[in-house]
Protein backbone atom coordinates (compact mmCIF):
# COMPACT_ATOMS: atom_id res chain seq x y z
CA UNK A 1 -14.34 0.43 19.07
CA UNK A 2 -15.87 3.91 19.74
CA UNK A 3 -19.07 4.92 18.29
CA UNK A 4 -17.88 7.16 16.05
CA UNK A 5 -15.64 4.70 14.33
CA UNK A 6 -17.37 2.59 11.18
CA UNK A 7 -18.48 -0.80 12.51
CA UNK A 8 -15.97 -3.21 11.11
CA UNK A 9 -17.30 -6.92 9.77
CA UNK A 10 -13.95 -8.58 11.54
CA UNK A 11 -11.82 -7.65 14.85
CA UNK A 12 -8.45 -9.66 14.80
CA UNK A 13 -6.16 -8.63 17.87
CA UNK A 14 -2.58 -8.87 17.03
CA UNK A 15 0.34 -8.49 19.35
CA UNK A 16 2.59 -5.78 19.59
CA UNK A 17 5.94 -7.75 18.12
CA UNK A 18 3.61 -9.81 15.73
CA UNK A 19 6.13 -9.77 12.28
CA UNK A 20 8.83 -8.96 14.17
CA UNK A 21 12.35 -10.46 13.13
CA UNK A 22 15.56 -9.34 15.12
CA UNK A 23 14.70 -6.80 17.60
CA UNK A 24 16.70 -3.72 16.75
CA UNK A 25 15.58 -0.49 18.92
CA UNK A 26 13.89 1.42 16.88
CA UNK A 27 15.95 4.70 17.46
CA UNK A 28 18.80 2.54 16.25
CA UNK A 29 17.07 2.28 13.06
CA UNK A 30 16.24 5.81 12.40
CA UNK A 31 20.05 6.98 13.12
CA UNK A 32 20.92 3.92 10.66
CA UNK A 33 18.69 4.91 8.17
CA UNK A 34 19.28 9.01 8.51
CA UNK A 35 22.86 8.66 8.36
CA UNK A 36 22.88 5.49 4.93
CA UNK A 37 19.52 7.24 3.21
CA UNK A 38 22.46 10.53 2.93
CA UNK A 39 25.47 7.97 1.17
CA UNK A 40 25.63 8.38 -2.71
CA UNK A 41 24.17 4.92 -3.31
CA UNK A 42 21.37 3.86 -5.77
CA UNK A 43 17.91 2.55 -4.82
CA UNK A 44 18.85 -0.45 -6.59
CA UNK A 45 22.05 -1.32 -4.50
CA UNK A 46 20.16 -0.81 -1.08
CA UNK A 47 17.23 -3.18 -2.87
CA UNK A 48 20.24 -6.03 -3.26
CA UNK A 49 21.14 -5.62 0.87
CA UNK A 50 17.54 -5.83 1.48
CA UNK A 51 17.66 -1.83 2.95
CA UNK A 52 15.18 0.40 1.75
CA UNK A 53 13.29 -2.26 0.32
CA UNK A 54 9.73 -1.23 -1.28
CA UNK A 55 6.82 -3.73 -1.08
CA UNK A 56 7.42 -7.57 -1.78
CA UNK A 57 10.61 -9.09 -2.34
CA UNK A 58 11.61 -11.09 -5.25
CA UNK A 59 11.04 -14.24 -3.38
CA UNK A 60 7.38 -13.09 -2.12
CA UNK A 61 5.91 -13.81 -5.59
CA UNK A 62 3.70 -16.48 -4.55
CA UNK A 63 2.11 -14.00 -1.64
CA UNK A 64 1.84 -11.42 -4.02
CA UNK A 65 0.25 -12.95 -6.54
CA UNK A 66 -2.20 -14.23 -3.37
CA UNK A 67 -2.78 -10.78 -2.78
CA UNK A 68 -3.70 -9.70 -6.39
CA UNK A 69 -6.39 -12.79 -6.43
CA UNK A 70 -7.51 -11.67 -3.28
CA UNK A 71 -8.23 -8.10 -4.72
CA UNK A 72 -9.66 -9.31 -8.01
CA UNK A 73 -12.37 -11.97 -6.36
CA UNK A 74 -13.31 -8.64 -3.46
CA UNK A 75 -13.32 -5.85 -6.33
CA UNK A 76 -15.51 -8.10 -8.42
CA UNK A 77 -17.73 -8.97 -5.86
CA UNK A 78 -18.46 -5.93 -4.96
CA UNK A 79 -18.82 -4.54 -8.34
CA UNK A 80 -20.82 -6.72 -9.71
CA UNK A 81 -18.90 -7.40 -12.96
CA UNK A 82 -15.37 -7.62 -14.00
CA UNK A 83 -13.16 -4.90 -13.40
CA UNK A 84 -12.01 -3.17 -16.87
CA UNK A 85 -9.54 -1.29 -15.59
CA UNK A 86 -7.63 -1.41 -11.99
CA UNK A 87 -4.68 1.02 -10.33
CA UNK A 88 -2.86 -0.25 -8.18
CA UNK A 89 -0.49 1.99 -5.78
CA UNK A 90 2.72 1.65 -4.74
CA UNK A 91 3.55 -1.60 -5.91
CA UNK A 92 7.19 -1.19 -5.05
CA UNK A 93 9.80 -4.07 -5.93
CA UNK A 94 7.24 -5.88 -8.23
CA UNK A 95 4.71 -5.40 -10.71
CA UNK A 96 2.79 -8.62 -10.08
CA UNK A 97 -0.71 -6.69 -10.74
CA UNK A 98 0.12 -6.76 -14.37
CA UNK A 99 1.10 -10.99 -14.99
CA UNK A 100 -1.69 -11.32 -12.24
CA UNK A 101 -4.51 -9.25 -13.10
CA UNK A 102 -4.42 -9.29 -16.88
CA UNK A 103 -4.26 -13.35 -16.12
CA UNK A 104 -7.30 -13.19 -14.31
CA UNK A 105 -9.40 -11.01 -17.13
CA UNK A 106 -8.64 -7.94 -16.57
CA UNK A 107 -8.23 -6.10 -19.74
CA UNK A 108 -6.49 -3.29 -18.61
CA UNK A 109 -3.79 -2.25 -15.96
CA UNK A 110 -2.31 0.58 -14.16
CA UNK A 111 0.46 1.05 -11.55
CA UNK A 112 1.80 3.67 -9.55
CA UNK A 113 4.42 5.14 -7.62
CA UNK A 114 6.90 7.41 -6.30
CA UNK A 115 9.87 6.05 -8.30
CA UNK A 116 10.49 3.75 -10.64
CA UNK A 117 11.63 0.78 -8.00
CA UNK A 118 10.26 -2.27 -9.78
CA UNK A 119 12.75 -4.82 -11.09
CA UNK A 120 12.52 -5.73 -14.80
CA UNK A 121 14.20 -9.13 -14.63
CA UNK A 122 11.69 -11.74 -16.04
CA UNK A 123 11.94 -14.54 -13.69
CA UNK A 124 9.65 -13.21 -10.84
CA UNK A 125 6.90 -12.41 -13.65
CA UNK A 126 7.09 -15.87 -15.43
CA UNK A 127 7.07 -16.93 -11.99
CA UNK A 128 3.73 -14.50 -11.40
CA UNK A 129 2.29 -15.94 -15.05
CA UNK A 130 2.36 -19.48 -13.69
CA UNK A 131 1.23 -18.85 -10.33
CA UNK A 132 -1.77 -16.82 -11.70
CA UNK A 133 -2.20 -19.58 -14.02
CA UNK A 134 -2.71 -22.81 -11.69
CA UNK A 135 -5.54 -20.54 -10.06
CA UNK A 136 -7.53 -21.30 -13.71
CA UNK A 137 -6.36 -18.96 -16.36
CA UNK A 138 -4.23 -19.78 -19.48
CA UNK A 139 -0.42 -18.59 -19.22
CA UNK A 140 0.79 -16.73 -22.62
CA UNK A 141 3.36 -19.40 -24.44
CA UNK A 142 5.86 -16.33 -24.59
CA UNK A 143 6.06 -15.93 -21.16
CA UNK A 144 9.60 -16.27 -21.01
CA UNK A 145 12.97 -14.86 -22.03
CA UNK A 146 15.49 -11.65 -21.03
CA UNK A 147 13.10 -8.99 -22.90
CA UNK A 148 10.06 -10.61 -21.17
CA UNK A 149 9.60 -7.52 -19.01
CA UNK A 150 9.23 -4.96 -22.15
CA UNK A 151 7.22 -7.93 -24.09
CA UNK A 152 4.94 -8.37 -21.27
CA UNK A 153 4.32 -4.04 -20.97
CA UNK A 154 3.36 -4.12 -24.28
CA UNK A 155 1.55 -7.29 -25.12
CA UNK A 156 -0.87 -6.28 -22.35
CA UNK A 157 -0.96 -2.32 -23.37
CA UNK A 158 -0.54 -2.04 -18.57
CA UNK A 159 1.47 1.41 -18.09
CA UNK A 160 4.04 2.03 -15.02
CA UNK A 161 3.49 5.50 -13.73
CA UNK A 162 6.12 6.75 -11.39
CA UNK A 163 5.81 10.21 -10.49
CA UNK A 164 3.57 9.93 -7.61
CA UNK A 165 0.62 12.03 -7.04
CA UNK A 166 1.49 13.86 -10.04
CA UNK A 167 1.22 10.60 -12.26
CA UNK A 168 -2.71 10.59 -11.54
CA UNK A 169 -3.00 13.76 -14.35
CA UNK A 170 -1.95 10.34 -17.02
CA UNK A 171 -5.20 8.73 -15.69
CA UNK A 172 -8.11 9.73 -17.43
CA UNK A 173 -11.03 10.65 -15.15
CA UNK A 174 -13.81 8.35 -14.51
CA UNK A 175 -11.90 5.41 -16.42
CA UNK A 176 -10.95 3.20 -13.17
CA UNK A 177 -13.01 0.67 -11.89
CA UNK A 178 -10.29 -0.25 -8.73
CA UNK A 179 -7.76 1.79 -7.11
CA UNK A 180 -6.03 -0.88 -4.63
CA UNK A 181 -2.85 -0.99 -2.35
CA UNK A 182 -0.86 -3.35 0.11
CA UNK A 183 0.80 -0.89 3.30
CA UNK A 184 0.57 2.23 1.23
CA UNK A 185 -1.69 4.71 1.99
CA UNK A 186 0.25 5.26 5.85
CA UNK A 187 3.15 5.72 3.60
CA UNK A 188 1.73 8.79 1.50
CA UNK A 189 2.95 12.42 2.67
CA UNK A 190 0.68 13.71 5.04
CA UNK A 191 -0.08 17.15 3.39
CA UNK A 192 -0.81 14.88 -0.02
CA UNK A 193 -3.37 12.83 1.41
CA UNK A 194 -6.20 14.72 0.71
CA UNK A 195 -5.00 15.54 -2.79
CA UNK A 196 -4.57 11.45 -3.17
CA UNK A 197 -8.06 10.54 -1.91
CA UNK A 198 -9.51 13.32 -4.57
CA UNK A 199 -7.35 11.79 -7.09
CA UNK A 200 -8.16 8.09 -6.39
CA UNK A 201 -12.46 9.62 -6.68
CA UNK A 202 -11.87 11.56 -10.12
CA UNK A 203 -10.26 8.81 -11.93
CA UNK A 204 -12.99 5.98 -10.72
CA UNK A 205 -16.05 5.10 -12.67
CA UNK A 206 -19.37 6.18 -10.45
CA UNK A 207 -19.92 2.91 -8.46
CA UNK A 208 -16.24 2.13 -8.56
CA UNK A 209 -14.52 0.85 -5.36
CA UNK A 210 -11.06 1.63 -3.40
CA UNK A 211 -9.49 -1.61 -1.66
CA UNK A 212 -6.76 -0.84 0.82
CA UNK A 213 -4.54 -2.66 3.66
CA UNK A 214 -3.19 -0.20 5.84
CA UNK A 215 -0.60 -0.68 8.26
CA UNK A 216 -0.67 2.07 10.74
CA UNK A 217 2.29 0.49 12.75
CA UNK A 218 5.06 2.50 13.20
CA UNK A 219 7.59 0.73 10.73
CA UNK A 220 10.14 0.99 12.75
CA UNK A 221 9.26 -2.01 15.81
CA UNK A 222 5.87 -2.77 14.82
CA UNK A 223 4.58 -0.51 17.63
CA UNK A 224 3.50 3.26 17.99
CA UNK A 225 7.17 4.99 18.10
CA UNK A 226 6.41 7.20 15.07
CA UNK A 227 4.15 9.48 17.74
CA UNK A 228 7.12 9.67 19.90
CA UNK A 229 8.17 12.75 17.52
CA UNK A 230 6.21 16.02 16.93
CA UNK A 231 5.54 17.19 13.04
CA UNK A 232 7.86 19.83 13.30
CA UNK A 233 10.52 16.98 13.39
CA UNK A 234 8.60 14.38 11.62
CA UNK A 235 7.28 16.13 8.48
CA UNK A 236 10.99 17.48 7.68
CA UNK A 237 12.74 16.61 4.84
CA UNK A 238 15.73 14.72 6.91
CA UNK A 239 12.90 12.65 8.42
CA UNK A 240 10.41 12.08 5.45
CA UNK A 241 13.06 11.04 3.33
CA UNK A 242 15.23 8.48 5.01
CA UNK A 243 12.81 5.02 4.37
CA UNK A 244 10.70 5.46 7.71
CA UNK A 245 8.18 7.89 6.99
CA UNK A 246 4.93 6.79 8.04
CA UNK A 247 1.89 10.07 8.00
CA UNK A 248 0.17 9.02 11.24
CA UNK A 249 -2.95 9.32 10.11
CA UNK A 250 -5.27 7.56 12.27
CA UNK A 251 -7.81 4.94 11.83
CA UNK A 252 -10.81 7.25 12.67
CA UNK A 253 -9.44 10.77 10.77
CA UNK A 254 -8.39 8.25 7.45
CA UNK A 255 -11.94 6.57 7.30
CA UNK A 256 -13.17 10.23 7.73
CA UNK A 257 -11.08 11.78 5.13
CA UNK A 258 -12.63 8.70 2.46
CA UNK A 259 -16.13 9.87 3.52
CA UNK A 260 -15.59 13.59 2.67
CA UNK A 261 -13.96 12.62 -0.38
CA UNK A 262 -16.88 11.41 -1.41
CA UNK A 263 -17.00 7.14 -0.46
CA UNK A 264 -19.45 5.24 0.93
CA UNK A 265 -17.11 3.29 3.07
CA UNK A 266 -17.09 0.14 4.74
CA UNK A 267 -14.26 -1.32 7.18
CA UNK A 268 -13.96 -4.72 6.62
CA UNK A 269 -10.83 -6.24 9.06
CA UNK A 270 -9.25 -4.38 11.44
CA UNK A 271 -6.12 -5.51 13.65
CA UNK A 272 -6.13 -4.42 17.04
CA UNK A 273 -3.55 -4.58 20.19
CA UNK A 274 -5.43 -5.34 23.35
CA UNK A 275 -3.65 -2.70 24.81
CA UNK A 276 -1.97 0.58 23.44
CA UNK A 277 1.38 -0.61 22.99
CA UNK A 278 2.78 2.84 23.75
CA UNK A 279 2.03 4.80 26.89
CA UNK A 280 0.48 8.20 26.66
CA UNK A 281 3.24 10.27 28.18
CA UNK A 282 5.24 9.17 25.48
CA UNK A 283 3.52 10.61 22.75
CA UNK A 284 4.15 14.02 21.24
CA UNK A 285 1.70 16.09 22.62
CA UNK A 286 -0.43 16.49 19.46
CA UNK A 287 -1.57 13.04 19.43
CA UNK A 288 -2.07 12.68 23.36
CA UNK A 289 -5.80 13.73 22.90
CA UNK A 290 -6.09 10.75 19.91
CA UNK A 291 -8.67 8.34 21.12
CA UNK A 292 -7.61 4.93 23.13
CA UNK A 293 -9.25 2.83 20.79
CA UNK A 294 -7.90 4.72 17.86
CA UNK A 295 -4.17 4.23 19.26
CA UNK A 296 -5.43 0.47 19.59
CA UNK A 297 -5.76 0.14 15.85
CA UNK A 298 -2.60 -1.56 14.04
CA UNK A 299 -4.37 -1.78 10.82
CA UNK A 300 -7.35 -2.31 8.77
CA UNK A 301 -8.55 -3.16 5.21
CA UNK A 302 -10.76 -0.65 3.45
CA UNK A 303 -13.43 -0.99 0.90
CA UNK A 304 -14.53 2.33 -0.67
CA UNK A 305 -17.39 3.06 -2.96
CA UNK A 306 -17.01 6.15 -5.27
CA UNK A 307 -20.68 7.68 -4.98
């Protein structure tokens, strides 16, 4: 890693088709996805083909509850006290922060995102209730039945924001004690990063932290072909739109952007290729000058302190 990079506490190195399923080119899947994204078809439908999926699936329950205990036992941790209020971003497909967290202690929760993409069938949330539960918290006896989903909003008073970056103005400032996320952050628009980081320090308590996994593969082969395309073509609407977006935003100018937004930052996994998995002639020519190490980067976990 460079000098100017924050030291991280871990290094894993990962290879270049580490996830990968069937190996579809990845310029087949951006002519898939530009030409379906355009069909008059619901979010909903594409969820039940398992295209344009956000976040965990309904059979990921058990990971994602994982990954809520994972945040809770970090955030607390580093706090110093149980959280009394956590966000979580773009939870996409399920809302296991609320069964999870509220299970754990947390009194209150918030969630939010671009749309309102979370399924509201009870099963994978009874499911999340028990799961949460065999980790040493008591399950609520109700926890079951076809209204569960509006039963378990209100019972725990957690709210479901989905208008974005606008949805922050419903979070009252300095109220937060965690703002967390799973593969988000790469996924927020580019010119609305800044705007998001700002957001994520107004509504935090002083001392509150920000706990992120990013992903800064390309989405598309679990490589770099995102740079392939300048942001005259990337940034437009046909591309942005179509369920590959990524804002290329690199390790070194997002852990930058956290410490002008006012966080005391520390980096504390990142995943690296041993070798730049894309060659330098094929990236656009903005991002030929990026650092090697910073191209070596597939992803890293965050942990923000609001100062």
């Amino acid at each position: 890693m460079t000098e100017n990079h924050h030291k991280a506490e871990a290094v894993r190195y990962v290879s270049a088709d580490e996830g990968r399923g069937i190996r579809i080119p990845w310029w087949s899947k951006i002519a898939a996805k530009l030409i379906l994204s355009r069909l008059p078809v619901s979010y909903g439908i594409w969820a039940q083909l398992g295209l344009f999926r956000h976040g965990l699936t309904d059979h990921d329950v058990s990971n994602a509850v994982d990954f809520q205990r994972g945040v809770f036992d970090e955030a607390r941790a580093t706090l110093g006290y149980l959280p009394r209020r956590v966000v979580e971003l773009g939870p996409g497909d399920l809302l296991t922060a609320i069964p999870a967290m509220t299970t754990f202690g947390v009194p209150n929760v918030v969630v939010i995102d671009t749309g309102e993409y979370a399924t509201t069938d009870s099963e994978p949330y009874v499911q999340a209730y028990r799961l949460a539960g065999e980790q040493g918290a008591a399950v609520p006896a109700d926890s079951d039945g076809p209204a569960f989903f509006v039963e378990m909003m209100a019972r725990t008073g957690s709210r479901y924001l989905t208008n974005g970056l606008e949805s922050y103005a419903d979070v009252e400032t300095g109220s937060v004690d965690v703002v967390y996320s799973n593969a988000v952050l790469e996924h927020v628009r580019c010119h609305e990063f800044a705007q998001t980081l700002a957001q994520m320090h107004r509504v935090l308590a002083p001392g509150g932290v920000c706990i992120h996994q990013v992903d800064l593969k390309d989405h598309l082969s679990g490589g770099l072909n995102n740079l392939r395309f300048p942001s005259s073509v990337w940034e437009h609407a046909l591309f942005a739109n179509s369920g590959f977006y990524t804002n290329r935003i690199g390790y070194t100018e997002m852990v930058t952007a956290f410490a002008d937004a006012g966080f005391d930052v520390a980096i504390k996994e990142v995943q690296m290729w041993q070798e730049c998995p894309l060659p330098a002639q094929s990236l656009a020519g903005e991002f030929r000058d990026r650092d090697e190490d910073d191209l070596k980067v597939a992803g890293f976990r965050i942990v923000a302190r609001r100062l």
